[in-house]
N, C-alpha and C. Protein backbone atom coordinates (compact mmCIF):
# COMPACT_ATOMS: atom_id res chain seq x y z
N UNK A 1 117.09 114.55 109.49
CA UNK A 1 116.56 113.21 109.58
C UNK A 1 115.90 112.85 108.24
N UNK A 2 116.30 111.49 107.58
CA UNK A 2 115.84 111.28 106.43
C UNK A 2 114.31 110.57 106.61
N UNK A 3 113.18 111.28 105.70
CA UNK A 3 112.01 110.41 105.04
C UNK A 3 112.00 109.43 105.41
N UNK A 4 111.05 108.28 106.24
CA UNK A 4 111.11 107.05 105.92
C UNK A 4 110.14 106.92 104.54
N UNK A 5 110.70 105.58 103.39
CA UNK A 5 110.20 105.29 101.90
C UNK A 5 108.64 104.59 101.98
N UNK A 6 107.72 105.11 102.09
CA UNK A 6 106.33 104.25 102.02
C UNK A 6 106.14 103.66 101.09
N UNK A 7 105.04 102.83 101.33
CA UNK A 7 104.16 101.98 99.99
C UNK A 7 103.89 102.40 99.01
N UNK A 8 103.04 103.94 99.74
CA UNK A 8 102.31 105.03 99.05
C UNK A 8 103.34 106.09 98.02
N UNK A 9 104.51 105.60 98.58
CA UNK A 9 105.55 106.70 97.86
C UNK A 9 106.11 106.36 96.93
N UNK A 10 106.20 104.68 96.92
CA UNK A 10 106.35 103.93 95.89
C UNK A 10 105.51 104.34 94.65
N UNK A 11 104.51 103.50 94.70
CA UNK A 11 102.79 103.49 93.94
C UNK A 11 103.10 104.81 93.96
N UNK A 12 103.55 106.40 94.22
CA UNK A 12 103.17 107.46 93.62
C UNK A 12 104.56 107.71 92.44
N UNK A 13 105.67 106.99 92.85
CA UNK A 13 106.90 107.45 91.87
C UNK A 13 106.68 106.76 90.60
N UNK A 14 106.06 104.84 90.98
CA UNK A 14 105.68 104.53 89.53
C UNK A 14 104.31 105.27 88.83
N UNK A 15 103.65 105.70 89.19
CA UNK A 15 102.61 106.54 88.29
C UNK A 15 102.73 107.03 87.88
N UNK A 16 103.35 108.09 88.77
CA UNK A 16 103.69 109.72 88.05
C UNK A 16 104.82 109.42 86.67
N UNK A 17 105.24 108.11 86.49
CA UNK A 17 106.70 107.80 85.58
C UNK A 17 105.50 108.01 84.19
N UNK A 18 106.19 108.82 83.11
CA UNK A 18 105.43 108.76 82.03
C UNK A 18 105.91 108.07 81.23
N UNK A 19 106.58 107.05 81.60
CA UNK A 19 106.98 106.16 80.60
C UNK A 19 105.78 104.86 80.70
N UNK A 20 105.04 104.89 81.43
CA UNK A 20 104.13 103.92 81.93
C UNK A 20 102.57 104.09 81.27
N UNK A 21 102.59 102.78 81.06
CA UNK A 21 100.70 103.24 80.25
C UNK A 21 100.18 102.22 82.26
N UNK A 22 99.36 102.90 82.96
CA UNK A 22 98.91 102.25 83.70
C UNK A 22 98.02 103.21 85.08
N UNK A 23 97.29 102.38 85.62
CA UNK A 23 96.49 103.35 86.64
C UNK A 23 96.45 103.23 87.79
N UNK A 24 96.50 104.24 88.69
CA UNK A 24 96.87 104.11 90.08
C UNK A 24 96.60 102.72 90.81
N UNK A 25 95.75 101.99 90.26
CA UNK A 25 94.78 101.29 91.24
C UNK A 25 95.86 100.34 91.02
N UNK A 26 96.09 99.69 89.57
CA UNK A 26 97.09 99.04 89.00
C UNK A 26 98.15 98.83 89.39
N UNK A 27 98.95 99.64 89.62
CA UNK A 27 100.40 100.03 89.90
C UNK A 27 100.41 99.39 91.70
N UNK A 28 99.02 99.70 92.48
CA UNK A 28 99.02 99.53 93.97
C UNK A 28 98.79 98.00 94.01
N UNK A 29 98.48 97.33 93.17
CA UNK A 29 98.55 95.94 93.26
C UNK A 29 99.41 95.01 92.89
N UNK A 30 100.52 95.80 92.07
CA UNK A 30 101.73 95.29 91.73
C UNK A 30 102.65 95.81 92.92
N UNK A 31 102.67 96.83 93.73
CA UNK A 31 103.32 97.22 94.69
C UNK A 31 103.13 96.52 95.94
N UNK A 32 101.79 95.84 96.09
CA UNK A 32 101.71 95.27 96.89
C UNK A 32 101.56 93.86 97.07
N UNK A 33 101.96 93.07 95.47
CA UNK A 33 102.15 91.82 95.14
C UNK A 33 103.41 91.68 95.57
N UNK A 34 104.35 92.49 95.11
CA UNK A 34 106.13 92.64 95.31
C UNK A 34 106.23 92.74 96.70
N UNK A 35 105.99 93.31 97.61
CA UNK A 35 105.73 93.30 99.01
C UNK A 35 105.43 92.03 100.10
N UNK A 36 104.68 91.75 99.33
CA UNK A 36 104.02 90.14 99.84
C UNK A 36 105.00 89.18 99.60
N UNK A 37 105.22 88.93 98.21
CA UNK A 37 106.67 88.09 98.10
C UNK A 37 107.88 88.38 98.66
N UNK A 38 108.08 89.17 99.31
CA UNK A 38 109.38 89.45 99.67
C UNK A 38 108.81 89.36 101.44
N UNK A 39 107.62 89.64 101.66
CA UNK A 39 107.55 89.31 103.12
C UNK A 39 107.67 87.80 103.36
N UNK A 40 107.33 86.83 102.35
CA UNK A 40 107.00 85.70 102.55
C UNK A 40 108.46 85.00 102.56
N UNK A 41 109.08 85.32 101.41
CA UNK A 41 110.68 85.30 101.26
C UNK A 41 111.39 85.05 103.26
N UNK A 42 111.01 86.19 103.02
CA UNK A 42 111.90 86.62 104.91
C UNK A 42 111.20 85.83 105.55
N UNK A 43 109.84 85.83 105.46
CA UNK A 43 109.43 84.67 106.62
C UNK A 43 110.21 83.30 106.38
N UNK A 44 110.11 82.78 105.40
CA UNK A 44 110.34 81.47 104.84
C UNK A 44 111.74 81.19 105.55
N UNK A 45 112.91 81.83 104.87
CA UNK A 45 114.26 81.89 104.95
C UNK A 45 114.66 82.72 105.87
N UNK A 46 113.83 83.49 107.15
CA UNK A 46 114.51 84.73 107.70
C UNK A 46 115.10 85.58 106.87
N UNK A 47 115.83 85.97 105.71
CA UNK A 47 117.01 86.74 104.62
C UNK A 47 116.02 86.33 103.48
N UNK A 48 116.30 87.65 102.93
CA UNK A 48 116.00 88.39 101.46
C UNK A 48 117.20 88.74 100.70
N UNK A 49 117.41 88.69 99.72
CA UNK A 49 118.77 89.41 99.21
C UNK A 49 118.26 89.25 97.58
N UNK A 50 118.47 90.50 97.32
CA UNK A 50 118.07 91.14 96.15
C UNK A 50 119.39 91.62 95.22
N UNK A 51 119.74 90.51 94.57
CA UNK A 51 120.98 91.20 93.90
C UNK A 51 121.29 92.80 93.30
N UNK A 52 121.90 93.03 93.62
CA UNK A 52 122.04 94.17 93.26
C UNK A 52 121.65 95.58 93.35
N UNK A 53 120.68 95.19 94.69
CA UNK A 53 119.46 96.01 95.76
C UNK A 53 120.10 95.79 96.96
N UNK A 54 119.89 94.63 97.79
CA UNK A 54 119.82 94.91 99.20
C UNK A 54 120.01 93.46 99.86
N UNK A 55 119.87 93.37 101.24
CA UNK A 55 119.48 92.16 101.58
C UNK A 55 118.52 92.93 102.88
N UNK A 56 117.69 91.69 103.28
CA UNK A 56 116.87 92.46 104.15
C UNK A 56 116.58 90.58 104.93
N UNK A 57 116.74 90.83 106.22
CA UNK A 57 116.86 89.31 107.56
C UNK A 57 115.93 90.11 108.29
N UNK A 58 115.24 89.06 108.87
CA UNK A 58 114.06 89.10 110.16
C UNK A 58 114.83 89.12 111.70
């Protein structure tokens, strides 16, 4: 059975990236800005669609 992908798992893959000048706290408010827009997205329109990612409907 696969992992389900958390918030937290997110916010830990961009941190740990050393290509990044930035700090945990940082990274969790951009993770959870991107989150918000895309919930609002689906609310708005029911469908999300992320070129080249996904689509995601309510």
């Amino acid at each position: 059975m696969n992992k389900a992908l958390t918030k937290a798992d997110i916010v830990e893959a961009i941190y740990t990236d050393n290509t990044l000048d930035k700090n945990r706290m940082a990274v969790k408010d951009v993770v959870e800005d991107l989150l918000e827009l895309m919930k609002d997205a689906i609310k708005t329109d029911n469908t999300l669609l992320i070129s080249g990612f996904g689509k995601f409907e309510a």
